[in-house]
C-alpha atoms as a PDB file:
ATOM      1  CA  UNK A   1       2.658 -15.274   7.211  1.00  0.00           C
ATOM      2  CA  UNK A   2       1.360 -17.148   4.336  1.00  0.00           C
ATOM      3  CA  UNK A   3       1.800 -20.531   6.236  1.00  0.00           C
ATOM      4  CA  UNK A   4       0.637 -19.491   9.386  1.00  0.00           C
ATOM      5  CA  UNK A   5      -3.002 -17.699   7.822  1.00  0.00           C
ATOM      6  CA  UNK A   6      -3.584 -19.771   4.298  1.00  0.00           C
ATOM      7  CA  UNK A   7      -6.845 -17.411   4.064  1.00  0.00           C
ATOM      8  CA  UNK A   8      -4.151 -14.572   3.062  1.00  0.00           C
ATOM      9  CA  UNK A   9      -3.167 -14.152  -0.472  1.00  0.00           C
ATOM     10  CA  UNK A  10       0.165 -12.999  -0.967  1.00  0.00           C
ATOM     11  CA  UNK A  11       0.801 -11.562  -4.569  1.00  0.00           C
ATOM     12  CA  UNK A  12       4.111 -10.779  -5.585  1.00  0.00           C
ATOM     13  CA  UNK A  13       4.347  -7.854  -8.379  1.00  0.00           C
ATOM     14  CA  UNK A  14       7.398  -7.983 -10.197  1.00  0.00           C
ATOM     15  CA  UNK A  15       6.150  -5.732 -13.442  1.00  0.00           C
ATOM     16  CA  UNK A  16       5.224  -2.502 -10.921  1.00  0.00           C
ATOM     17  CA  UNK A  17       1.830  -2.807 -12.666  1.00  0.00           C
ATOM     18  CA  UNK A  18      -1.587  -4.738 -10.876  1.00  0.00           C
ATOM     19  CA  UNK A  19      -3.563  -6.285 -12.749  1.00  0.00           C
ATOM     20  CA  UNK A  20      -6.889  -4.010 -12.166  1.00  0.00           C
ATOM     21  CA  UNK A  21      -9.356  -7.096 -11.127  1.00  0.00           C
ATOM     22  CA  UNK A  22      -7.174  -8.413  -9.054  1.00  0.00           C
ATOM     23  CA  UNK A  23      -7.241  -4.640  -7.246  1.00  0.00           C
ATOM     24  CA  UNK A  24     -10.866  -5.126  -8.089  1.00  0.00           C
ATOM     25  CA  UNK A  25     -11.935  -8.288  -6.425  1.00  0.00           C
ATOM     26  CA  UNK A  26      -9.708  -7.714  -3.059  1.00  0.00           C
ATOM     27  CA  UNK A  27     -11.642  -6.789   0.077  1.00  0.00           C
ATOM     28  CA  UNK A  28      -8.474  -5.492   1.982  1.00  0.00           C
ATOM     29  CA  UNK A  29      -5.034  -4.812   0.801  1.00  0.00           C
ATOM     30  CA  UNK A  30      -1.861  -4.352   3.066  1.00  0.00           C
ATOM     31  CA  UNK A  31       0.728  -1.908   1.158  1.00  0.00           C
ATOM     32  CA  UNK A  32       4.249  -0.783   2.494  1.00  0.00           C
ATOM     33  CA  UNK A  33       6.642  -2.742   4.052  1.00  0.00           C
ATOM     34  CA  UNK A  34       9.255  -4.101   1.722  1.00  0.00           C
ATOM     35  CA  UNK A  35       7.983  -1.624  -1.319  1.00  0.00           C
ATOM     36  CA  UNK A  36      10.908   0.629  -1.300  1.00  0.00           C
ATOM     37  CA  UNK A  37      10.358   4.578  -2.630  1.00  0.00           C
ATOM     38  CA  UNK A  38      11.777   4.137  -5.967  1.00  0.00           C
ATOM     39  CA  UNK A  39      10.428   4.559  -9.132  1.00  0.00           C
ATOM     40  CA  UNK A  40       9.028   0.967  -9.515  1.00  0.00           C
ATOM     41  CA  UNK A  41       7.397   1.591  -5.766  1.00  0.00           C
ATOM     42  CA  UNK A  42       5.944   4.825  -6.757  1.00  0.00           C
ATOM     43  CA  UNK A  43       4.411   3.815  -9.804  1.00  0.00           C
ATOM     44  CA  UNK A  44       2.605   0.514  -8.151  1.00  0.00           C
ATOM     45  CA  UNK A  45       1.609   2.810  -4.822  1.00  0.00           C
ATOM     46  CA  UNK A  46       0.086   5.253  -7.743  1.00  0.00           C
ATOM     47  CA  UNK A  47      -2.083   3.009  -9.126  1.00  0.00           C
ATOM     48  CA  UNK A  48      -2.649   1.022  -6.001  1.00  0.00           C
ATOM     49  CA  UNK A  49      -4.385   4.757  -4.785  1.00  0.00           C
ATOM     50  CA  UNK A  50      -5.886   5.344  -8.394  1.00  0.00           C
ATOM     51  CA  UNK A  51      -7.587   2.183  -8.778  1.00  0.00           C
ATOM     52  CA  UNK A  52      -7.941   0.075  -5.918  1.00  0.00           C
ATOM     53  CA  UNK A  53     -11.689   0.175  -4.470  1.00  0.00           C
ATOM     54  CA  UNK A  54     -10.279  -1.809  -1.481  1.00  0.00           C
ATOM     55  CA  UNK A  55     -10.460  -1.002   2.269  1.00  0.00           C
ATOM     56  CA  UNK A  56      -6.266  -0.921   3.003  1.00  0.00           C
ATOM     57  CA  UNK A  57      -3.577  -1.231   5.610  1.00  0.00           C
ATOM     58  CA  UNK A  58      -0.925   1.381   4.997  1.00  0.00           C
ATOM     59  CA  UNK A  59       2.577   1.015   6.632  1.00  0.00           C
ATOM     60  CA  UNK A  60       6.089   1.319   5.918  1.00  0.00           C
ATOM     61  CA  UNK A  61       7.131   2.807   2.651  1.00  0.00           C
ATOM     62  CA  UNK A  62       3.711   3.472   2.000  1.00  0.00           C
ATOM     63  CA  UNK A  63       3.592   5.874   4.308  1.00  0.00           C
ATOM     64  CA  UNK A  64       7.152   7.346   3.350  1.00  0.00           C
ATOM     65  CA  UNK A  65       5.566   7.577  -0.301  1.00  0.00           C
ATOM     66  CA  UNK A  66       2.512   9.252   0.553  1.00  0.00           C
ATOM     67  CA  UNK A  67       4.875  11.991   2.661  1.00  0.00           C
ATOM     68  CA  UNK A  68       6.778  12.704  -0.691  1.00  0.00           C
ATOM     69  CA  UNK A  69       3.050  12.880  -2.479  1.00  0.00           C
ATOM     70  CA  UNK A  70       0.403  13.795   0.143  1.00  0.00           C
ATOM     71  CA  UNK A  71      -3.117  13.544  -0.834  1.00  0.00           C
ATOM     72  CA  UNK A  72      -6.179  13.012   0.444  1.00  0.00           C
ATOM     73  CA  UNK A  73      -7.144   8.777   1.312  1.00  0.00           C
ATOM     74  CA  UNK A  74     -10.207   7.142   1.446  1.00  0.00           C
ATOM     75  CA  UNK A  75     -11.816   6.607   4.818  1.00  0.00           C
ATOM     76  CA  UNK A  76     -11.305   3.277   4.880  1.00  0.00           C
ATOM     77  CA  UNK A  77      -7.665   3.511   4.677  1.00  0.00           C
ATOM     78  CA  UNK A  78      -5.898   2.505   7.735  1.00  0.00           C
ATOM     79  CA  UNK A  79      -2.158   4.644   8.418  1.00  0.00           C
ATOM     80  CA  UNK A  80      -0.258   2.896  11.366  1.00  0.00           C
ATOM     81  CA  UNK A  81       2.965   4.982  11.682  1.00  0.00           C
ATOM     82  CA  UNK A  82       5.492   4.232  14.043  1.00  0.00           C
ATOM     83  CA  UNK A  83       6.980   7.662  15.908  1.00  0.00           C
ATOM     84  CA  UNK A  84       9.364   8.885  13.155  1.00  0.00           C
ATOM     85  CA  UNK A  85       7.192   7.690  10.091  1.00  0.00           C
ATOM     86  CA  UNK A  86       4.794  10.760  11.785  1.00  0.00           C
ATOM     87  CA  UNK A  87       7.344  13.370  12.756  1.00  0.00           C
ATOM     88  CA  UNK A  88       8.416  12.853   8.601  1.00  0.00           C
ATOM     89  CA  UNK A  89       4.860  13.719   8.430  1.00  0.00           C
ATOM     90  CA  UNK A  90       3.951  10.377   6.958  1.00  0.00           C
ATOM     91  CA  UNK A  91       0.871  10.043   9.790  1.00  0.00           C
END
């Protein structure tokens, strides 16, 4: 993806924690696929939905995290579950 759209920035997060102004100064953020549910998923997703100010894609194990921890998202948070993401109630 990277390659293909060079206007993307790809951050890998290795310590489960974001730096805050890098939450900060994003305009869009695309969470889920390839984040796993464990504890070093949940802990980045938390403060990903604590912090971030960010209009977002959520997809994947985003969605399976939110389905363990429902709560309420911003409006500008975009859910795109595929058929059994939403019968887990993850949509």
């Amino acid at each position: 993806v990277c390659a293909a759209h060079p206007e993307l920035i790809y951050l890998p997060v290795a310590s489960g924690n974001l730096p805050e102004e890098t939450l900060h100064a994003a305009s869009v953020v695309a969470i889920g696929p390839g984040l796993g549910t464990g504890e070093w998923a949940q802990r980045l997703f938390g403060q990903f939905l604590r912090t971030s100010r960010a209009a977002a894609v959520l997809d994947a194990d985003a969605l399976n995290l939110l389905a363990q921890n429902p709560q309420r998202l911003r409006p500008d948070c975009i859910i795109t579950p595929h058929p059994g993401e939403h019968a887990r109630g993850a949509g």
